[in-house]
C-alpha atoms as a PDB file:
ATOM      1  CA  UNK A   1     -54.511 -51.371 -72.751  1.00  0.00           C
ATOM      2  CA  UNK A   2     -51.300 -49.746 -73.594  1.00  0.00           C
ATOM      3  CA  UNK A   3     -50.558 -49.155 -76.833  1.00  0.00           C
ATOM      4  CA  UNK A   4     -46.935 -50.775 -77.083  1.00  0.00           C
ATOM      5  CA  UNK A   5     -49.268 -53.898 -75.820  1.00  0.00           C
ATOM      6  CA  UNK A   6     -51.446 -53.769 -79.286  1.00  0.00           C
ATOM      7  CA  UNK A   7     -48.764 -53.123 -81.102  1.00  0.00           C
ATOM      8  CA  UNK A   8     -46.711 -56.088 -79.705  1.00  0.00           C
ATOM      9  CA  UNK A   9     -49.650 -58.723 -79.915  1.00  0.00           C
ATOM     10  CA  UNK A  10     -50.419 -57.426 -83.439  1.00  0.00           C
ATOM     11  CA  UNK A  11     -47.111 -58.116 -83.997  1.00  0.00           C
ATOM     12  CA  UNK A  12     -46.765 -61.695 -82.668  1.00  0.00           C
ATOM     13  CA  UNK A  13     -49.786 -62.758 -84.080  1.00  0.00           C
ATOM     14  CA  UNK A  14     -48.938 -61.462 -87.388  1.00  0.00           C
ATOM     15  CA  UNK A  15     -47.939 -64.452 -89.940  1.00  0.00           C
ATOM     16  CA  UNK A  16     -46.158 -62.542 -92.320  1.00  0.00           C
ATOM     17  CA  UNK A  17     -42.398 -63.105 -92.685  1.00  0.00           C
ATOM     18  CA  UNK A  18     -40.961 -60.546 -91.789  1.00  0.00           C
ATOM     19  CA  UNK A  19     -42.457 -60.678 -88.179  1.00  0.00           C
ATOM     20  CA  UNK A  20     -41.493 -63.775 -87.418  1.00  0.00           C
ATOM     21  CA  UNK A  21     -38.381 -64.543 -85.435  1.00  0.00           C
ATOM     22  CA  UNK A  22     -35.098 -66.009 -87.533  1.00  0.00           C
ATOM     23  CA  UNK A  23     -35.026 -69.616 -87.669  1.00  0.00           C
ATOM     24  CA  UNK A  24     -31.207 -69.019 -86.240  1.00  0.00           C
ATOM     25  CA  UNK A  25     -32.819 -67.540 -82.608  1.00  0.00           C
ATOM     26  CA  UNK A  26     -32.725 -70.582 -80.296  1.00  0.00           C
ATOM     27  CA  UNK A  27     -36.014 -71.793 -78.412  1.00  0.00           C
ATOM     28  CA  UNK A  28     -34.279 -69.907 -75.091  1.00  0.00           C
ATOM     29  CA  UNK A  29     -35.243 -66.847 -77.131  1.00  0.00           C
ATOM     30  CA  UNK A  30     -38.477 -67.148 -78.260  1.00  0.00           C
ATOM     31  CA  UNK A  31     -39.780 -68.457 -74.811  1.00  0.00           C
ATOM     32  CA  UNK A  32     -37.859 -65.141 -73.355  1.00  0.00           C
ATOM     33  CA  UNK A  33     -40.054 -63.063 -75.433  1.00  0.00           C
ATOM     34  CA  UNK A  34     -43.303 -65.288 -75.018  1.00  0.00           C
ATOM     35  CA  UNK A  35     -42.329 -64.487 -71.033  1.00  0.00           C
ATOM     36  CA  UNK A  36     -42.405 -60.521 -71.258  1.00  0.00           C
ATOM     37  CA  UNK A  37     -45.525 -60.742 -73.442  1.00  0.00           C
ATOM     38  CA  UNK A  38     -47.460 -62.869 -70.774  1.00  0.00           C
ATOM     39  CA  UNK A  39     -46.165 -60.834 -67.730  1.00  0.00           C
ATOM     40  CA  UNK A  40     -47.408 -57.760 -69.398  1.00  0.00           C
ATOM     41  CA  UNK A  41     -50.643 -59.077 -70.347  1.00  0.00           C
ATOM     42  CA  UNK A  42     -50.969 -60.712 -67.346  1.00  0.00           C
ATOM     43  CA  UNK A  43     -50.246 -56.688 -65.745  1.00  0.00           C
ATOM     44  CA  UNK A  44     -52.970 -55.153 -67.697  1.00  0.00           C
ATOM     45  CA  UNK A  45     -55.358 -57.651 -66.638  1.00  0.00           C
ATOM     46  CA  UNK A  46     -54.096 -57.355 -62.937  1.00  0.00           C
ATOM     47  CA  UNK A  47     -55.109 -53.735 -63.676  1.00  0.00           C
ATOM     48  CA  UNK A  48     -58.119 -53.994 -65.326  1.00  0.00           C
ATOM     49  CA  UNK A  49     -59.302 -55.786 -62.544  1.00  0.00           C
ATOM     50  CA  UNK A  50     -58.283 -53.703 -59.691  1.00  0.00           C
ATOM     51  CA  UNK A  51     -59.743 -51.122 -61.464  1.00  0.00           C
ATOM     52  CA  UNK A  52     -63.545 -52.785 -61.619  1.00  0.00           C
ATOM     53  CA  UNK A  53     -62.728 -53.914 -57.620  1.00  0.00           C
ATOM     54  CA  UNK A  54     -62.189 -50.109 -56.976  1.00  0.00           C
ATOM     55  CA  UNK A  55     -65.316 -48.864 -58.774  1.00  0.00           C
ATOM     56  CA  UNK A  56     -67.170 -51.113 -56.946  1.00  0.00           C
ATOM     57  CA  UNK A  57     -66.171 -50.143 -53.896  1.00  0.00           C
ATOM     58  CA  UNK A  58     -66.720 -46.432 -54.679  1.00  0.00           C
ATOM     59  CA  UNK A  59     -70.263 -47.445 -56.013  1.00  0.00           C
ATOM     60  CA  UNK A  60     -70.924 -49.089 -52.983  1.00  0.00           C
ATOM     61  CA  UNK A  61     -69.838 -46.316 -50.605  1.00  0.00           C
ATOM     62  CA  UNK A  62     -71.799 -44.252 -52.815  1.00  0.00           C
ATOM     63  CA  UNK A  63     -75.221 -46.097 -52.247  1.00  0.00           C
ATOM     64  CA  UNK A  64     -74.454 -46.075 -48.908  1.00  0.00           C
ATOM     65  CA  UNK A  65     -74.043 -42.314 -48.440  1.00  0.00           C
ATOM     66  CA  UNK A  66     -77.468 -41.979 -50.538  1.00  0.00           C
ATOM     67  CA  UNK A  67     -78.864 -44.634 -47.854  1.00  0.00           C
ATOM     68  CA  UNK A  68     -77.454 -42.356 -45.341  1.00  0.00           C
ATOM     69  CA  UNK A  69     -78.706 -39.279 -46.949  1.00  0.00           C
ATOM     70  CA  UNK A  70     -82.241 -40.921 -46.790  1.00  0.00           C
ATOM     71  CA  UNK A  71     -82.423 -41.238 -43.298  1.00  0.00           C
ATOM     72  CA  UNK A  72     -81.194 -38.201 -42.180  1.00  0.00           C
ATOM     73  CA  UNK A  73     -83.860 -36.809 -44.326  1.00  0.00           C
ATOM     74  CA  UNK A  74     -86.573 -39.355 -42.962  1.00  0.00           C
ATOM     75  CA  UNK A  75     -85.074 -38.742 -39.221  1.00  0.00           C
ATOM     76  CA  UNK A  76     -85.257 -34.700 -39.888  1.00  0.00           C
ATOM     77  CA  UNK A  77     -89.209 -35.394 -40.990  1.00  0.00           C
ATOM     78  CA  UNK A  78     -89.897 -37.196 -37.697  1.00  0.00           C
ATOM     79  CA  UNK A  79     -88.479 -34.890 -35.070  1.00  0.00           C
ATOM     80  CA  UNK A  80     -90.316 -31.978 -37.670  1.00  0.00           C
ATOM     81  CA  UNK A  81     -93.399 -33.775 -37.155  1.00  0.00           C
ATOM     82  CA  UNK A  82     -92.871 -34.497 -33.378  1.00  0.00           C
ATOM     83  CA  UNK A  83     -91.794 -30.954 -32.596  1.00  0.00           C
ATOM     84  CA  UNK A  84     -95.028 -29.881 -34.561  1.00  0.00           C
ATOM     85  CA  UNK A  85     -96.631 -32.041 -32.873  1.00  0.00           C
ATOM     86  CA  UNK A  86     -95.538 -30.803 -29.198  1.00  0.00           C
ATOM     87  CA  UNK A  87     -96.250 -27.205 -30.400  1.00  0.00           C
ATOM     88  CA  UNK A  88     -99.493 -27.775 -31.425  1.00  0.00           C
ATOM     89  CA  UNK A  89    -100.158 -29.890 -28.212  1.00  0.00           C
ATOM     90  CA  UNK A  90     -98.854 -26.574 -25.855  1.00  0.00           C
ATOM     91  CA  UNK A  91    -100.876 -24.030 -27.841  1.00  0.00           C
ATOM     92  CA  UNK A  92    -104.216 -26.402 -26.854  1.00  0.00           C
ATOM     93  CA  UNK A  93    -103.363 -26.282 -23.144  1.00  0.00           C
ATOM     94  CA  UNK A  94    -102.950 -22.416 -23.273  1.00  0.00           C
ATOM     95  CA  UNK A  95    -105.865 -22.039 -25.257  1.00  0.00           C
ATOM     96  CA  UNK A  96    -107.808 -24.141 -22.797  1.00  0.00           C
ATOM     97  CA  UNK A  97    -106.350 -22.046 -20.111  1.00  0.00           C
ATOM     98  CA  UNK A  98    -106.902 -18.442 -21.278  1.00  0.00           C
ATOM     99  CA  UNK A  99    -110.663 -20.109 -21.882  1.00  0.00           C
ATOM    100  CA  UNK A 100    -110.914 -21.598 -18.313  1.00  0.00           C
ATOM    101  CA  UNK A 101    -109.483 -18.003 -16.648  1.00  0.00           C
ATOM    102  CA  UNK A 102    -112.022 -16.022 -19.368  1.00  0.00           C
ATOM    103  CA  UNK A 103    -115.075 -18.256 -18.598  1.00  0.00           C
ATOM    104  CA  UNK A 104    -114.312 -17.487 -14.534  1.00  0.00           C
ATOM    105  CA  UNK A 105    -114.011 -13.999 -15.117  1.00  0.00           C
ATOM    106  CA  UNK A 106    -117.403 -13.685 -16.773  1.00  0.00           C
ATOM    107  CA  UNK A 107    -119.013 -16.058 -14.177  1.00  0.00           C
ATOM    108  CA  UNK A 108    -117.453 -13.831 -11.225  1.00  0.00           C
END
């Protein structure tokens, strides 16, 4: 809240006489001043609020870069494990081959 806000509500609200408007100010005045002190309030709380909608949406784009994050990471372990996979399943077909060419080279 801006401080000229405090200042001006401490200073409505105060009772003391001094504050308080001249009984000579007509009732025009006093509702012209009640009118700036609403439309500001009613602009810091416009504020306020657009400032909780936009850190929502920033947390919210944040959890879903983490989500995104996640599966990139999960997606990176899978085609790890399926390239492993593939490279384990090639060096058990050469193996059986270099066995299959040594066992008919000691049989011939």
């Amino acid at each position: 809240m801006p401080l000229w806000v405090f200042f001006f509500v401490i200073l409505t609200l105060t009772s003391g006489s001094h504050c308080s408007p001249p009984p000579s100010l007509p009732l025009r005045m006093r509702r012209y001043a009640d009118a700036i002190f609403t439309n500001s309030y009613r602009k810091v709380l416009g504020q306020l609020s657009a400032r909780r909608l936009l850190q929502d949406i920033m947390s919210r784009q944040q959890g879903e870069r983490n989500q995104e994050q996640g599966a990139k990471v999960r997606l990176g372990r899978q085609v790890d494990s399926m390239w492993a996979d593939q490279k384990q399943m090639s060096l058990e077909s050469i193996l059986v081959a270099l066995l299959q060419k040594h066992s008919r080279n000691s049989q011939g």
